[in-house]
PDB file of N, CA and C in Angstrom:
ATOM      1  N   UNK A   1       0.843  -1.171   0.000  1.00  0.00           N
ATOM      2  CA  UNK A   1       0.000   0.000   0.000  1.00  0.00           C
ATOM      3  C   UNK A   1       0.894   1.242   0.000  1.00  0.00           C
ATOM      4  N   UNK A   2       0.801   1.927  -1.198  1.00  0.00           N
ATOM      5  CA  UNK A   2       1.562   3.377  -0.835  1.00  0.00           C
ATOM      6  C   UNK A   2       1.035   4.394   0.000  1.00  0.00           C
ATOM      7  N   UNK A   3       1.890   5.585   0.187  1.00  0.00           N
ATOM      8  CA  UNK A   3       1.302   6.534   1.192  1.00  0.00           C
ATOM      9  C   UNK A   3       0.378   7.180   1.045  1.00  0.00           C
ATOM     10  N   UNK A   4       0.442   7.172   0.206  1.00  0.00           N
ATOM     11  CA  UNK A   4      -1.666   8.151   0.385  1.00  0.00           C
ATOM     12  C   UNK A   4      -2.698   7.436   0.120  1.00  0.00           C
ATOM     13  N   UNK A   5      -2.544   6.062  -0.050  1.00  0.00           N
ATOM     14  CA  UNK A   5      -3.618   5.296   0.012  1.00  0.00           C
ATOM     15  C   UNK A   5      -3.788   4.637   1.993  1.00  0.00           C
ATOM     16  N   UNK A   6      -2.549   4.844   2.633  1.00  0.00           N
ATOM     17  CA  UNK A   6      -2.743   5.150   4.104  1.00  0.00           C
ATOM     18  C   UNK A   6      -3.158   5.994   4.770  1.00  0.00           C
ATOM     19  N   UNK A   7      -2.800   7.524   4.070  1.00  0.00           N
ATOM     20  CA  UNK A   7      -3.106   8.344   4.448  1.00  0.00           C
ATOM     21  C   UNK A   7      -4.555   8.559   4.434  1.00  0.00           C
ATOM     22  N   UNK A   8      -5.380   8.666   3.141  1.00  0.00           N
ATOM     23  CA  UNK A   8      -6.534   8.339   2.932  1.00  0.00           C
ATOM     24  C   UNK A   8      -7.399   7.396   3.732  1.00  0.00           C
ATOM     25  N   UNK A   9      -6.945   6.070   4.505  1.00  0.00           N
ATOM     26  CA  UNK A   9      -7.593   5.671   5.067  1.00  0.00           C
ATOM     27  C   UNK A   9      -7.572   6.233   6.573  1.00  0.00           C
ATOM     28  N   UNK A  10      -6.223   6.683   6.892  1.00  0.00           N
ATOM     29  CA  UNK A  10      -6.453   6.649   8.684  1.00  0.00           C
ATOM     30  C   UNK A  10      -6.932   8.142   8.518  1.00  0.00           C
ATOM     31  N   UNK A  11      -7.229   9.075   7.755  1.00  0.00           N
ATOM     32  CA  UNK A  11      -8.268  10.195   7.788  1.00  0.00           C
ATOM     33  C   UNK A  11      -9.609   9.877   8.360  1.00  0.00           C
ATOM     34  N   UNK A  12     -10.313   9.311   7.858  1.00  0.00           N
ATOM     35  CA  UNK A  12     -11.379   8.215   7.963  1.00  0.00           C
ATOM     36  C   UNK A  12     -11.837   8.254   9.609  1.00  0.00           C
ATOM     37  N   UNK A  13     -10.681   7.756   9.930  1.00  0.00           N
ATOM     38  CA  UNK A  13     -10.454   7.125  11.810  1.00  0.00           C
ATOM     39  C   UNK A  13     -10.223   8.101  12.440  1.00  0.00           C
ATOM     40  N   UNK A  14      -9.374   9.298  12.246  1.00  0.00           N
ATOM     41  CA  UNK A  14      -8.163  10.153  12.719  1.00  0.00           C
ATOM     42  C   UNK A  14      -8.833  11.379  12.622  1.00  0.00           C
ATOM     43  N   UNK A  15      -9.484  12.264  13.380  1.00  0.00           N
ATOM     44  CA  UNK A  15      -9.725  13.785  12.904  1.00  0.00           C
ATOM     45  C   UNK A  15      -8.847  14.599  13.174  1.00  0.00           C
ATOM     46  N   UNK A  16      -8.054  14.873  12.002  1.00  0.00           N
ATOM     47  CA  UNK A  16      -6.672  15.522  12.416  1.00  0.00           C
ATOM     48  C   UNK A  16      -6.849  17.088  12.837  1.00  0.00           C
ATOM     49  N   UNK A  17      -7.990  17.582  13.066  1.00  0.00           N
ATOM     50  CA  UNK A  17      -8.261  18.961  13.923  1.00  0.00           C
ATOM     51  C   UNK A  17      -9.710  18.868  14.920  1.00  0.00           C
ATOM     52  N   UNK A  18      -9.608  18.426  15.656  1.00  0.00           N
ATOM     53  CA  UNK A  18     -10.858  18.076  16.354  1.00  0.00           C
ATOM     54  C   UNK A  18     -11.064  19.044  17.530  1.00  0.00           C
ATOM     55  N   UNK A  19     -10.309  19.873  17.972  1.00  0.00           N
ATOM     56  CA  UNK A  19      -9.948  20.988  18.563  1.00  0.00           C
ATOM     57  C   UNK A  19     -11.225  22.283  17.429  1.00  0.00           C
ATOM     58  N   UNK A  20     -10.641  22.211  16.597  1.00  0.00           N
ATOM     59  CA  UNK A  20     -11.388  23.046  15.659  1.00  0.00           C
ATOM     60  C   UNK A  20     -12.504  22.961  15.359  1.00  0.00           C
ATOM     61  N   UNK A  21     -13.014  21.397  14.950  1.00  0.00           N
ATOM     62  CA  UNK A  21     -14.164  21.058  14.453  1.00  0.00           C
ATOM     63  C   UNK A  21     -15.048  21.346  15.996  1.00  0.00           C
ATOM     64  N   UNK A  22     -15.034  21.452  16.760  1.00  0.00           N
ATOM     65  CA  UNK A  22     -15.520  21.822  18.303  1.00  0.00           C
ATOM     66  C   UNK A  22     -15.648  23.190  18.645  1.00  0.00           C
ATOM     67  N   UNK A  23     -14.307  23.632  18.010  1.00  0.00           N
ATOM     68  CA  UNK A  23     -14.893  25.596  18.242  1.00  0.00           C
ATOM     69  C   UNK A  23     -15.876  26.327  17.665  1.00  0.00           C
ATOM     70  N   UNK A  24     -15.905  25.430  16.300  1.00  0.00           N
ATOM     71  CA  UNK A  24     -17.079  25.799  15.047  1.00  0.00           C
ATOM     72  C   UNK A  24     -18.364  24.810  15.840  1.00  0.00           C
ATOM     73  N   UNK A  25     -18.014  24.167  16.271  1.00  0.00           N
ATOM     74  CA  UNK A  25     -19.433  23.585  16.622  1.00  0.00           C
ATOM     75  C   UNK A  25     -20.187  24.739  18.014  1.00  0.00           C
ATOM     76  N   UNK A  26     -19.279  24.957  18.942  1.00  0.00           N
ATOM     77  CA  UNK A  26     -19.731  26.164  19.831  1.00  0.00           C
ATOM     78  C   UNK A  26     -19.735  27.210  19.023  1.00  0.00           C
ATOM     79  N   UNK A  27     -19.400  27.567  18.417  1.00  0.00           N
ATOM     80  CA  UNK A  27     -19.512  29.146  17.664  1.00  0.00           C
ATOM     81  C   UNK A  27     -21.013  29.033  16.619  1.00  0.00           C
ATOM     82  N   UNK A  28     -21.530  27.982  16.373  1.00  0.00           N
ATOM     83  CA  UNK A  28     -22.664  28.056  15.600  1.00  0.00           C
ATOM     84  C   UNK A  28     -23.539  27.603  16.829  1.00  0.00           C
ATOM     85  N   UNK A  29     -23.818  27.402  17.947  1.00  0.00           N
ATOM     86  CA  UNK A  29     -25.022  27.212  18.947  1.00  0.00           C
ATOM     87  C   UNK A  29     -25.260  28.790  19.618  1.00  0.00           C
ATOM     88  N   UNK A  30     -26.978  28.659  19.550  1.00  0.00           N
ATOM     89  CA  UNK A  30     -27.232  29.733  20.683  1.00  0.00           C
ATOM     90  C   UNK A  30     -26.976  30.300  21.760  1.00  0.00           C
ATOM     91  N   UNK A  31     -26.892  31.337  21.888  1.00  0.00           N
ATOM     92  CA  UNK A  31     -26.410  31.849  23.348  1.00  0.00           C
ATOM     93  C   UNK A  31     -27.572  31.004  24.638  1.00  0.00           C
ATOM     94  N   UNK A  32     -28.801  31.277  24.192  1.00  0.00           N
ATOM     95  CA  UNK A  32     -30.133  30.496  25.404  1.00  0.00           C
ATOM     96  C   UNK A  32     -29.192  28.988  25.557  1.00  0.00           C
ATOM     97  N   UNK A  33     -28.622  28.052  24.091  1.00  0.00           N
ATOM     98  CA  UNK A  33     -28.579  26.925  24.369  1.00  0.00           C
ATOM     99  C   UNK A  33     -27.172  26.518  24.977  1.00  0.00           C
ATOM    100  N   UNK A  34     -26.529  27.388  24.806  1.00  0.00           N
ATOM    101  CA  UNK A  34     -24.871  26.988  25.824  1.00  0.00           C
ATOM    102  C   UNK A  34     -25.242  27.346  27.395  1.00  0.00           C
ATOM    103  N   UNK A  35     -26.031  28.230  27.175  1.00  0.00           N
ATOM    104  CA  UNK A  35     -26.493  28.243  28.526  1.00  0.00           C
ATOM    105  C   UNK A  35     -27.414  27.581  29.707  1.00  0.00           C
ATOM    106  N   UNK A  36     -28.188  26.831  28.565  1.00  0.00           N
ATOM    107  CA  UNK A  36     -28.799  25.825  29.242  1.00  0.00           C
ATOM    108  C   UNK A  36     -27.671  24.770  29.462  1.00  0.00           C
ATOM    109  N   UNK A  37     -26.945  24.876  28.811  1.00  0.00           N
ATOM    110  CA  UNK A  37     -26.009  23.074  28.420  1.00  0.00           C
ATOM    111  C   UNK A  37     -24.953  23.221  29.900  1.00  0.00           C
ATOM    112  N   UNK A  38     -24.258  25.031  29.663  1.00  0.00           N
ATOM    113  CA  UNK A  38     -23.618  24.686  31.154  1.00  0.00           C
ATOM    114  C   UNK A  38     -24.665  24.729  32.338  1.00  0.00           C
ATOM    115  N   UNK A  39     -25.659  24.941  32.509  1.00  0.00           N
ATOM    116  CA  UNK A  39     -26.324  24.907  33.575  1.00  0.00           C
ATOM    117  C   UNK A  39     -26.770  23.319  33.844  1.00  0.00           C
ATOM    118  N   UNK A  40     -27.150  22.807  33.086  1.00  0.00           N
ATOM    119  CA  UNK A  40     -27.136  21.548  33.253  1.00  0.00           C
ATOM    120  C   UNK A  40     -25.940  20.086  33.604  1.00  0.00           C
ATOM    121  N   UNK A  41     -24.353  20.999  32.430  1.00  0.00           N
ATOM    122  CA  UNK A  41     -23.630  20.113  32.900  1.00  0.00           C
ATOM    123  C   UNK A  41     -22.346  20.607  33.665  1.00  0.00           C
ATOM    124  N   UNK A  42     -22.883  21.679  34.231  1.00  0.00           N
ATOM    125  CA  UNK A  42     -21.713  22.307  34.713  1.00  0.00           C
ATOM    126  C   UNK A  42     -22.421  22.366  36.568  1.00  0.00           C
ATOM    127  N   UNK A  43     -23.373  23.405  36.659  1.00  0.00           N
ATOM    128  CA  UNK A  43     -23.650  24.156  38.144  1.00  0.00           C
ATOM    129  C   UNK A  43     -24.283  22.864  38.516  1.00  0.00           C
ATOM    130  N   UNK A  44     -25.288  22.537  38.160  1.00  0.00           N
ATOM    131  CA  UNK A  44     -26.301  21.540  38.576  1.00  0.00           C
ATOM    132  C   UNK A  44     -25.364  20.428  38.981  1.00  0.00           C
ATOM    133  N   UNK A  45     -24.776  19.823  38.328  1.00  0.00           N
ATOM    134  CA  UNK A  45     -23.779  18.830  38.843  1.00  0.00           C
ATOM    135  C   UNK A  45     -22.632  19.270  39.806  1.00  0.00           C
ATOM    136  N   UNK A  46     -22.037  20.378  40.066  1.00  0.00           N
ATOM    137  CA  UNK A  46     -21.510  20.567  41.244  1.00  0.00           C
ATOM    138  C   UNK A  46     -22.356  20.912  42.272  1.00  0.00           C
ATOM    139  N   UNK A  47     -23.375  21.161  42.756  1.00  0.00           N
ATOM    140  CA  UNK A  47     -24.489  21.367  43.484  1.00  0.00           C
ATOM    141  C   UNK A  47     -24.387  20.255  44.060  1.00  0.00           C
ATOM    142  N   UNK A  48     -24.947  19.548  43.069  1.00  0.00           N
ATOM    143  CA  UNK A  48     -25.000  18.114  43.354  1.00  0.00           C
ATOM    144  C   UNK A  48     -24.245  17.511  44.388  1.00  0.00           C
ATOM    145  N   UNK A  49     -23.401  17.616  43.791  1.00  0.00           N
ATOM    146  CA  UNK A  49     -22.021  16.805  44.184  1.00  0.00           C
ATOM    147  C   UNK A  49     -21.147  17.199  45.629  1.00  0.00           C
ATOM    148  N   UNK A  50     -21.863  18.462  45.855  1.00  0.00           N
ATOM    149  CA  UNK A  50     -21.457  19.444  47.322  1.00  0.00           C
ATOM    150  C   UNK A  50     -22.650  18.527  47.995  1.00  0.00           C
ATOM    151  N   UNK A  51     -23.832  18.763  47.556  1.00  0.00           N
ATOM    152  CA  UNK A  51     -24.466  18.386  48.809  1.00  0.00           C
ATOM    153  C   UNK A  51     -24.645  17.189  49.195  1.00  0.00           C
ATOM    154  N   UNK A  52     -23.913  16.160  47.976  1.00  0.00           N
ATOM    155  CA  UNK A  52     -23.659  14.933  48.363  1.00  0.00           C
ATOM    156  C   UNK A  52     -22.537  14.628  48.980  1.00  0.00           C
ATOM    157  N   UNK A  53     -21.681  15.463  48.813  1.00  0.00           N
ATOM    158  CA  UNK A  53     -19.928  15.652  49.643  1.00  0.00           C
ATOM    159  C   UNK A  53     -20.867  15.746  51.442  1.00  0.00           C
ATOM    160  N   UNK A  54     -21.281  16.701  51.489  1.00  0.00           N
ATOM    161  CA  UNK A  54     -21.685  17.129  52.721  1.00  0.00           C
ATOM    162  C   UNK A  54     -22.406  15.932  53.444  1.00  0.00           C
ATOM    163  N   UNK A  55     -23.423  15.184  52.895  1.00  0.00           N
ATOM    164  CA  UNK A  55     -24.075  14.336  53.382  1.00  0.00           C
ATOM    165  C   UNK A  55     -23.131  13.073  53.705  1.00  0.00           C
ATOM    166  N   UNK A  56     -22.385  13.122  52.792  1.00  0.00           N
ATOM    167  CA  UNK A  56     -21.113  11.712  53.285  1.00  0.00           C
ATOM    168  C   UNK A  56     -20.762  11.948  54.302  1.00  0.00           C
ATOM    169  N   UNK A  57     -19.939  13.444  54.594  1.00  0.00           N
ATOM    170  CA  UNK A  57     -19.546  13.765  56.027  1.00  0.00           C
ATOM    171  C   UNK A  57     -19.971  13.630  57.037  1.00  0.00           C
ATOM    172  N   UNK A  58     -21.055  13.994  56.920  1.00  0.00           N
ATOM    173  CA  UNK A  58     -22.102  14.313  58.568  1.00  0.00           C
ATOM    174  C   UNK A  58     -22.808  12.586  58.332  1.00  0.00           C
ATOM    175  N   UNK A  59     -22.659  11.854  57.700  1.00  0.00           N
ATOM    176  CA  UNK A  59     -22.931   9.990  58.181  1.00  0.00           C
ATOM    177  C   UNK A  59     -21.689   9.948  58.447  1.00  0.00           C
ATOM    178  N   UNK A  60     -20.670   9.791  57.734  1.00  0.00           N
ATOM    179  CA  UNK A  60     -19.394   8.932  58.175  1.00  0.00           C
ATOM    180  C   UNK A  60     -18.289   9.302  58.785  1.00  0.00           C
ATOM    181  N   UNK A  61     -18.846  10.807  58.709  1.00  0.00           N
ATOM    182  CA  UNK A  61     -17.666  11.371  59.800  1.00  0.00           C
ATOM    183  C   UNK A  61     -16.631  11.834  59.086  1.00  0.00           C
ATOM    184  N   UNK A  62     -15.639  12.484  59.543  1.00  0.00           N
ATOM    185  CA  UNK A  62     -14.945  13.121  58.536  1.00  0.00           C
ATOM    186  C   UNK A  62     -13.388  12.097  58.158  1.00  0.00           C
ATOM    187  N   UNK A  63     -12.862  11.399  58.975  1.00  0.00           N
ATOM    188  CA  UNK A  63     -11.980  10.123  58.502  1.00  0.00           C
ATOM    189  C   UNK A  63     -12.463   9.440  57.276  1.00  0.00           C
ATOM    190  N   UNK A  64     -14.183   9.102  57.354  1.00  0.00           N
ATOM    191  CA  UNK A  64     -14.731   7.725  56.677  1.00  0.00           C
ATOM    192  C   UNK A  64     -14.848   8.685  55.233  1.00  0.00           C
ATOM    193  N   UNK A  65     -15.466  10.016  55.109  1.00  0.00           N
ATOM    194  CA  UNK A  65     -15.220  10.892  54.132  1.00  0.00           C
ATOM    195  C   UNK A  65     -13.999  10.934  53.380  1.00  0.00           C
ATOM    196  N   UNK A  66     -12.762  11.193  54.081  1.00  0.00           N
ATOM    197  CA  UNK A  66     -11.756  10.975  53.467  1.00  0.00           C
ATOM    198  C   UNK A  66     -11.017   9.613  52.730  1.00  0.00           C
ATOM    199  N   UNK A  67     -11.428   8.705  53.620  1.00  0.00           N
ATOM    200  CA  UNK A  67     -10.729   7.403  52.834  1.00  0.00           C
ATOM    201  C   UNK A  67     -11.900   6.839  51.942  1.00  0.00           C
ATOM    202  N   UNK A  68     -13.033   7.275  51.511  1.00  0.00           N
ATOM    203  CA  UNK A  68     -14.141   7.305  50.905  1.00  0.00           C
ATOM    204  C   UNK A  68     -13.940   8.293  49.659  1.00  0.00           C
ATOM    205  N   UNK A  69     -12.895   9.666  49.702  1.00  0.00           N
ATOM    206  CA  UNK A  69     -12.656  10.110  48.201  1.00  0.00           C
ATOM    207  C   UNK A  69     -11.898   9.119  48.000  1.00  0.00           C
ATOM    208  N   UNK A  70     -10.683   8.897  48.858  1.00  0.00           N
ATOM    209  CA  UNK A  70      -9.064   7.786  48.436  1.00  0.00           C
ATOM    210  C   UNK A  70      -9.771   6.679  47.676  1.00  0.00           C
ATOM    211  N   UNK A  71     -10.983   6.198  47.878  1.00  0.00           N
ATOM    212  CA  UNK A  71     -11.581   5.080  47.016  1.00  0.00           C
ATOM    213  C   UNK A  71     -12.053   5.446  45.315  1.00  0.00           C
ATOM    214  N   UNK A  72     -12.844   6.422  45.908  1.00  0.00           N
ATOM    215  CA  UNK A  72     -13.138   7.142  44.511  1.00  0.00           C
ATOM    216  C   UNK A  72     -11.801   7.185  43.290  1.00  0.00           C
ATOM    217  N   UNK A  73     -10.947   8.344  43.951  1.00  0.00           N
ATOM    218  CA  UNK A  73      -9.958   8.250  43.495  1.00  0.00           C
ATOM    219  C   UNK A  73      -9.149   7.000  42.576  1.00  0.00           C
ATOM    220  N   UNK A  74      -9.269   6.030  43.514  1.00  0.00           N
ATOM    221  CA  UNK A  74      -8.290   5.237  43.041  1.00  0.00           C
ATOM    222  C   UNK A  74      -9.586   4.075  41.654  1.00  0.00           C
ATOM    223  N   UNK A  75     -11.029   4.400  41.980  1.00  0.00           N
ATOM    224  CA  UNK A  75     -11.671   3.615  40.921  1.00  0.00           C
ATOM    225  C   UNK A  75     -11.686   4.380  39.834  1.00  0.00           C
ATOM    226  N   UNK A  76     -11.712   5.896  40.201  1.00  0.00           N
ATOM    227  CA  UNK A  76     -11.045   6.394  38.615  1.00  0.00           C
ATOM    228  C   UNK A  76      -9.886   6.578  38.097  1.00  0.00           C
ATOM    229  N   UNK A  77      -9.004   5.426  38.898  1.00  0.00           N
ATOM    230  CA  UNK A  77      -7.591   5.486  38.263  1.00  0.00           C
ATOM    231  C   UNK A  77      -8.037   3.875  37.008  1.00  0.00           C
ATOM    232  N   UNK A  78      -8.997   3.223  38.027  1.00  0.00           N
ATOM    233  CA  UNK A  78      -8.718   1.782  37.388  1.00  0.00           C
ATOM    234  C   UNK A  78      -9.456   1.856  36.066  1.00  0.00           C
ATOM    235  N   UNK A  79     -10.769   3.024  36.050  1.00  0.00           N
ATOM    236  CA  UNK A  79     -11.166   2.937  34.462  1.00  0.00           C
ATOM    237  C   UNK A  79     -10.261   3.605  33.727  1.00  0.00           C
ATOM    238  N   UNK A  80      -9.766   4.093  33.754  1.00  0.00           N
ATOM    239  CA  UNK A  80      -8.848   4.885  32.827  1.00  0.00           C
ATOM    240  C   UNK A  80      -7.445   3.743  32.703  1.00  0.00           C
ATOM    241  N   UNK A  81      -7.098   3.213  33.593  1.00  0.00           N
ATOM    242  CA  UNK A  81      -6.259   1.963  33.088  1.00  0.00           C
ATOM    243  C   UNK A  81      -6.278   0.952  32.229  1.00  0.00           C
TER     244      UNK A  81
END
């Protein structure tokens, strides 16, 4: 197989600017709809996630809290492995 019949294929697979194709994709959405999108995947989920931080604490105390992120932590080491 010569080179641009490789090249040609791993294009295909490979988006060699995907950085870009993403800025044009935010630059053509509504102002109402980025704003719904971070409110939904941005505030709302740290909200969340505080007042579920908080509720761990005040059950397990603040030791069982801590070796309770160290778990977290380390199960998002193992998906990413």
């Amino acid at each position: 197989m010569d080179l641009s019949a490789i090249r040609c294929q791993a294009s295909r697979y490979v988006d060699p600017f995907p950085l870009l194709d993403l800025t044009l994709y935010v630059a053509r959405q509504a102002p109402a709809e980025l704003t719904v999108q971070a409110f939904f995947q941005d505030i709302r989920v740290t909200i969340v996630a505080l007042a579920l931080y908080g509720y761990e604490v005040a059950s397990l105390g603040v030791s069982g809290g801590a070796s309770l992120e160290a778990l977290v932590l380390a199960a998002a080491l193992t998906l990413i492995l």
